[in-house]
Protein backbone atom coordinates (compact mmCIF):
# COMPACT_ATOMS: atom_id res chain seq x y z
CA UNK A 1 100.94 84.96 37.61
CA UNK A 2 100.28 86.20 34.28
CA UNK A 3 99.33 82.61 32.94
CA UNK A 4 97.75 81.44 36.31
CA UNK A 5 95.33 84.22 36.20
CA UNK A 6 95.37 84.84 32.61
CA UNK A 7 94.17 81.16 31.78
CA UNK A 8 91.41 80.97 34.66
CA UNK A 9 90.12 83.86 33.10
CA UNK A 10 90.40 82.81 29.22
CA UNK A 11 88.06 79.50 30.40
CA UNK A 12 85.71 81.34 33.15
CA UNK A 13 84.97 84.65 32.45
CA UNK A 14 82.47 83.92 29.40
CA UNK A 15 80.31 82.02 32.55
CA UNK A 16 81.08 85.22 35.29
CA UNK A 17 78.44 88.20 35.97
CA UNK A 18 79.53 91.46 35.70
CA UNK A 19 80.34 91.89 40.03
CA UNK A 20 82.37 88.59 39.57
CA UNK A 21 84.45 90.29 36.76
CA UNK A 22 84.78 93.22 38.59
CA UNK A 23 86.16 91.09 41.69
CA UNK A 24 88.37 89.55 38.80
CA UNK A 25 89.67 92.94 37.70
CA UNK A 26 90.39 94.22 41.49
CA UNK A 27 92.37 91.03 42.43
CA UNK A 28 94.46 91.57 38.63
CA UNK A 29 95.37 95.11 39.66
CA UNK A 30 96.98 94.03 43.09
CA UNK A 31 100.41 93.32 43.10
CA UNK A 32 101.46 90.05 42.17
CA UNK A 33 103.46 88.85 45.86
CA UNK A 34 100.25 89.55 47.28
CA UNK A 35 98.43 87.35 44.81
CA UNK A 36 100.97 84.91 44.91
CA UNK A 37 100.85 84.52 48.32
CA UNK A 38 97.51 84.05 48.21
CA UNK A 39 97.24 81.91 45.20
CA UNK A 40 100.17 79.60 46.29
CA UNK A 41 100.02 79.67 50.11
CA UNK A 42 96.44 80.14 50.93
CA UNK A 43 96.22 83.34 52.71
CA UNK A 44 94.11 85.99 52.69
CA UNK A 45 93.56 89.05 50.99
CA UNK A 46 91.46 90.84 53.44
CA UNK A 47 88.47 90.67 51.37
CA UNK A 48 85.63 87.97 51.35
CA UNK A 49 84.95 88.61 47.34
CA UNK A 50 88.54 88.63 46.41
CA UNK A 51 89.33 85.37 48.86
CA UNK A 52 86.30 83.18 46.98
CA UNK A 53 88.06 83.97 43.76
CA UNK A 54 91.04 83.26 44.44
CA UNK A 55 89.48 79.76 46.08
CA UNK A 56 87.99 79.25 42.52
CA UNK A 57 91.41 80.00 41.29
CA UNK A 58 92.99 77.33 43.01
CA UNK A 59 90.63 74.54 41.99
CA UNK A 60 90.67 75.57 38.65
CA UNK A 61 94.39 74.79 38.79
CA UNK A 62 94.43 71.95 41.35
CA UNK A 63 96.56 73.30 43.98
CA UNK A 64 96.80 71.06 47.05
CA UNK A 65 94.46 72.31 49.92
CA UNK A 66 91.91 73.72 47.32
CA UNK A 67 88.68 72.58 47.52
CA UNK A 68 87.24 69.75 45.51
C-alpha cells in the first residue's frame, strides 16, 4: 500500500487543494485491509470524499473497473 498510495501522492498532491489533502491524509491513516479492499476490490469506505479518492487512485494506477 505504501507504494500504491505513496506514488499517487508523490505525482498528485503538488495539483490537490488543501480539503483534497486532507481527504488524502484521512484515507492514509486507515488501516491498510480496509484500503486494500477498497483500492483492489472496489468497495466502499463509507465516505463519499474518501470513495472519489480512492476512484482517482485507481485510474492513476490502471486497475480494471476504474474509470477512464
Amino acid at each position: 500500500m505504501d507504494y500504491l498510495l505513496g506514488h499517487f501522492a508523490e505525482q498528485s498532491v503538488d495539483s490537490m487543494n488543501a480539503d483534497e489533502i486532507a481527504v488524502l491524509e484521512r484515507l492514509i491513516e486507515l488501516q491498510d485491509p480496509e484500503i486494500e479492499l477498497s483500492v483492489f476490490e472496489g468497495y466502499s469506505l463509507g465516505d463519499k470524499d474518501l470513495d472519489t479518492l480512492i476512484a482517482l487512485i485507481r485510474e492513476f494506477h490502471n486497475f480494471p473497473g476504474a474509470r477512464q
